[in-house]
Protein backbone atom coordinates (compact mmCIF):
# COMPACT_ATOMS: atom_id res chain seq x y z
CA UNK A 1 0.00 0.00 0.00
CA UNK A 2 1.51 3.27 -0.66
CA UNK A 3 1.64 5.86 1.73
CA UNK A 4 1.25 9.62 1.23
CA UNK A 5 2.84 12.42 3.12
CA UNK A 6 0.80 13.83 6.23
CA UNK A 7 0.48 16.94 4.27
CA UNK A 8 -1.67 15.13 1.25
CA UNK A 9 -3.66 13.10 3.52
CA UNK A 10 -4.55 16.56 5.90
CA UNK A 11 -5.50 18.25 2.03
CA UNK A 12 -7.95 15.47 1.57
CA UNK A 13 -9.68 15.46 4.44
CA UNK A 14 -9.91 19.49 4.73
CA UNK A 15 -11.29 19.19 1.21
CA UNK A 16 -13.69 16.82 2.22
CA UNK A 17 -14.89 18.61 5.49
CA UNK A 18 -14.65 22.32 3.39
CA UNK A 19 -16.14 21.79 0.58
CA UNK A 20 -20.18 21.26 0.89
CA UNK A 21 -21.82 18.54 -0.87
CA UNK A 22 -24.09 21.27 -2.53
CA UNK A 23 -20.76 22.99 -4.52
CA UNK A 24 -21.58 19.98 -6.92
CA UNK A 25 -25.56 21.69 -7.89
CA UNK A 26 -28.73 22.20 -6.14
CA UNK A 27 -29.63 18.53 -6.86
CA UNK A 28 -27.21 17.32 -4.44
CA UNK A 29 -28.42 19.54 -1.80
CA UNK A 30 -28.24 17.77 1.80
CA UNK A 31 -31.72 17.79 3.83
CA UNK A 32 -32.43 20.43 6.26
CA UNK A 33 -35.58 18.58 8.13
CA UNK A 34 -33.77 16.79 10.19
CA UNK A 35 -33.89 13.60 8.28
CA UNK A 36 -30.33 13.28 7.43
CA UNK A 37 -30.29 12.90 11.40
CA UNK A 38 -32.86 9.95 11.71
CA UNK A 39 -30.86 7.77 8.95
CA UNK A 40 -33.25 9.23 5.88
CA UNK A 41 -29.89 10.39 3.19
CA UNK A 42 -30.10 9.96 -0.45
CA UNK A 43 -27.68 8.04 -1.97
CA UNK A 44 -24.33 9.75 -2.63
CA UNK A 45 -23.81 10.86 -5.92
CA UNK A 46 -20.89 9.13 -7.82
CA UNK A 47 -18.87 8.90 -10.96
CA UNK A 48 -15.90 7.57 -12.64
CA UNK A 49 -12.79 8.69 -13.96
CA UNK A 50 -10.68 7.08 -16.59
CA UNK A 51 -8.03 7.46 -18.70
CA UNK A 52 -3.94 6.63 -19.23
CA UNK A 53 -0.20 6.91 -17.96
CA UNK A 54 2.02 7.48 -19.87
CA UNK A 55 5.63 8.04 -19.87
CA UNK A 56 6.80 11.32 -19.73
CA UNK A 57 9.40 11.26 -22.11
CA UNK A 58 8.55 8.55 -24.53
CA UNK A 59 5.17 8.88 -24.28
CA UNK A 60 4.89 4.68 -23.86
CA UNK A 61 2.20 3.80 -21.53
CA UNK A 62 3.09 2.62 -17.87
CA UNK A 63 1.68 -0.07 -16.50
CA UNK A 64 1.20 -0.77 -12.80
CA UNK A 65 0.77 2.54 -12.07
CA UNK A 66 -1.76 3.28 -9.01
CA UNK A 67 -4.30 5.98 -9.30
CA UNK A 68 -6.15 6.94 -6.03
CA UNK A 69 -9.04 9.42 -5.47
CA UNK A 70 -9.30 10.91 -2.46
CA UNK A 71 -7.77 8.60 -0.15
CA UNK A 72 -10.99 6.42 -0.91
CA UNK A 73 -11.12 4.79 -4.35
CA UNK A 74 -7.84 2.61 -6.39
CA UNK A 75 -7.42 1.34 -9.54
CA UNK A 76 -4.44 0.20 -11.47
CA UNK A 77 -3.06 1.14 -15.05
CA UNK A 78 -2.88 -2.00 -17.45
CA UNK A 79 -0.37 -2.65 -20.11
CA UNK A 80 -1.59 -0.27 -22.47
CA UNK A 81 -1.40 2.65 -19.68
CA UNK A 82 -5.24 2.61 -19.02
CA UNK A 83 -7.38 2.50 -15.45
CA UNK A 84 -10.64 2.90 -14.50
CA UNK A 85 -11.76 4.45 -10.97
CA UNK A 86 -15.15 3.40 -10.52
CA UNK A 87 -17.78 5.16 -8.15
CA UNK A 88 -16.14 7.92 -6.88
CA UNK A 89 -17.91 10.74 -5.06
CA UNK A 90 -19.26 13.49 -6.51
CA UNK A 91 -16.93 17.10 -4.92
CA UNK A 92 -13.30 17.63 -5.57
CA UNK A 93 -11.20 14.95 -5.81
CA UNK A 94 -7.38 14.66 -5.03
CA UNK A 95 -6.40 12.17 -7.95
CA UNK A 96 -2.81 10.58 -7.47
CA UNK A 97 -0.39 8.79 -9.61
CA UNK A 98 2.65 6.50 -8.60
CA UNK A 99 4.40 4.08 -9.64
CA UNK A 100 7.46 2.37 -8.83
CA UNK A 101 10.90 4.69 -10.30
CA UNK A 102 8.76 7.62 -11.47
CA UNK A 103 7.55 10.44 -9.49
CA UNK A 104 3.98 10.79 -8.30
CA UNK A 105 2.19 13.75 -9.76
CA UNK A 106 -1.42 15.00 -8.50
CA UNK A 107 -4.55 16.89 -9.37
CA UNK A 108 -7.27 17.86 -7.97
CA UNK A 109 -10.27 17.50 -10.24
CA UNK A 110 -13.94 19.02 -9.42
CA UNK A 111 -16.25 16.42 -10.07
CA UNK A 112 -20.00 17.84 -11.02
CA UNK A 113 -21.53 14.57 -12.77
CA UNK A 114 -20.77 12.70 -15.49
CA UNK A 115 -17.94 10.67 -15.87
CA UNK A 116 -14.27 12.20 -16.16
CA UNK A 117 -11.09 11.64 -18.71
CA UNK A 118 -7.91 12.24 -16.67
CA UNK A 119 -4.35 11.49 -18.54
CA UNK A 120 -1.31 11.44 -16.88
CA UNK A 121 2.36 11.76 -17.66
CA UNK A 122 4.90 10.15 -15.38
CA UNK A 123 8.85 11.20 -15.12
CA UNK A 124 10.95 8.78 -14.36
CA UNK A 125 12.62 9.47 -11.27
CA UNK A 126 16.34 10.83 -10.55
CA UNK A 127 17.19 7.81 -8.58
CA UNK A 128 15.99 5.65 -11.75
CA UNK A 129 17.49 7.47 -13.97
CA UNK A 130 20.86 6.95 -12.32
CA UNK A 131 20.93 3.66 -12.11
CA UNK A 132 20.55 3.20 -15.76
């Protein structure tokens, strides 16, 4: 499991206690009646994101790569640099990339509905680079 710095993991969950629910439209508003308190919520909104990871400076896809959202949801690029993260809440989302002798890179993506396309480009780290 990879581990992120204290500093990415306090961003996430600052993001995730700033940022209301309703920031994503009026159809996501939470209930004021009370209900949210007597176990009544709607279902959480979700999406996906998708897309590739690809080397930096070839351009040739990287696989193995792990994508994260938030702390919450994984997936894993295949050979041909593609992943899928499936169901992923609906706000802004801290999307990470690592793999193994490249450096991570992040974004953070607003997600408003509808599924997302998020490409990344990996550089291979110094230490990797070195040893070559």
């Amino acid at each position: 499991m990879t581990h992120f710095p204290a500093r990415t993991r306090r961003l996430v969950g600052l993001l995730a206690c700033v940022i209301p629910l309703a920031a994503c439209g009026s159809e996501y508003t939470l209930p004021t009646d009370g209900s949210a308190e007597r176990g009544n919520t709607a279902p959480v909104p979700i999406t996906n994101i998708r897309g590739r990871v690809l080397d930096l400076l070839t351009g040739a896809p990287v696989a193995g790569a792990r994508i994260e959202a938030s702390g919450a949801t994984t997936a894993t690029s295949a050979a041909d640099g593609s992943y899928n993260l499936q169901s992923v809440q609906l706000n802004i989302a801290l999307v990470v990339a690592t793999r193994a002798g490249y450096d991570s890179t992040s974004t953070l993506l607003p997600l408003t509905g509808g599924d997302r396309i998020l490409n990344f480009s990996l550089r291979q780290s110094v230490s990797a680079t070195i040893g070559r």
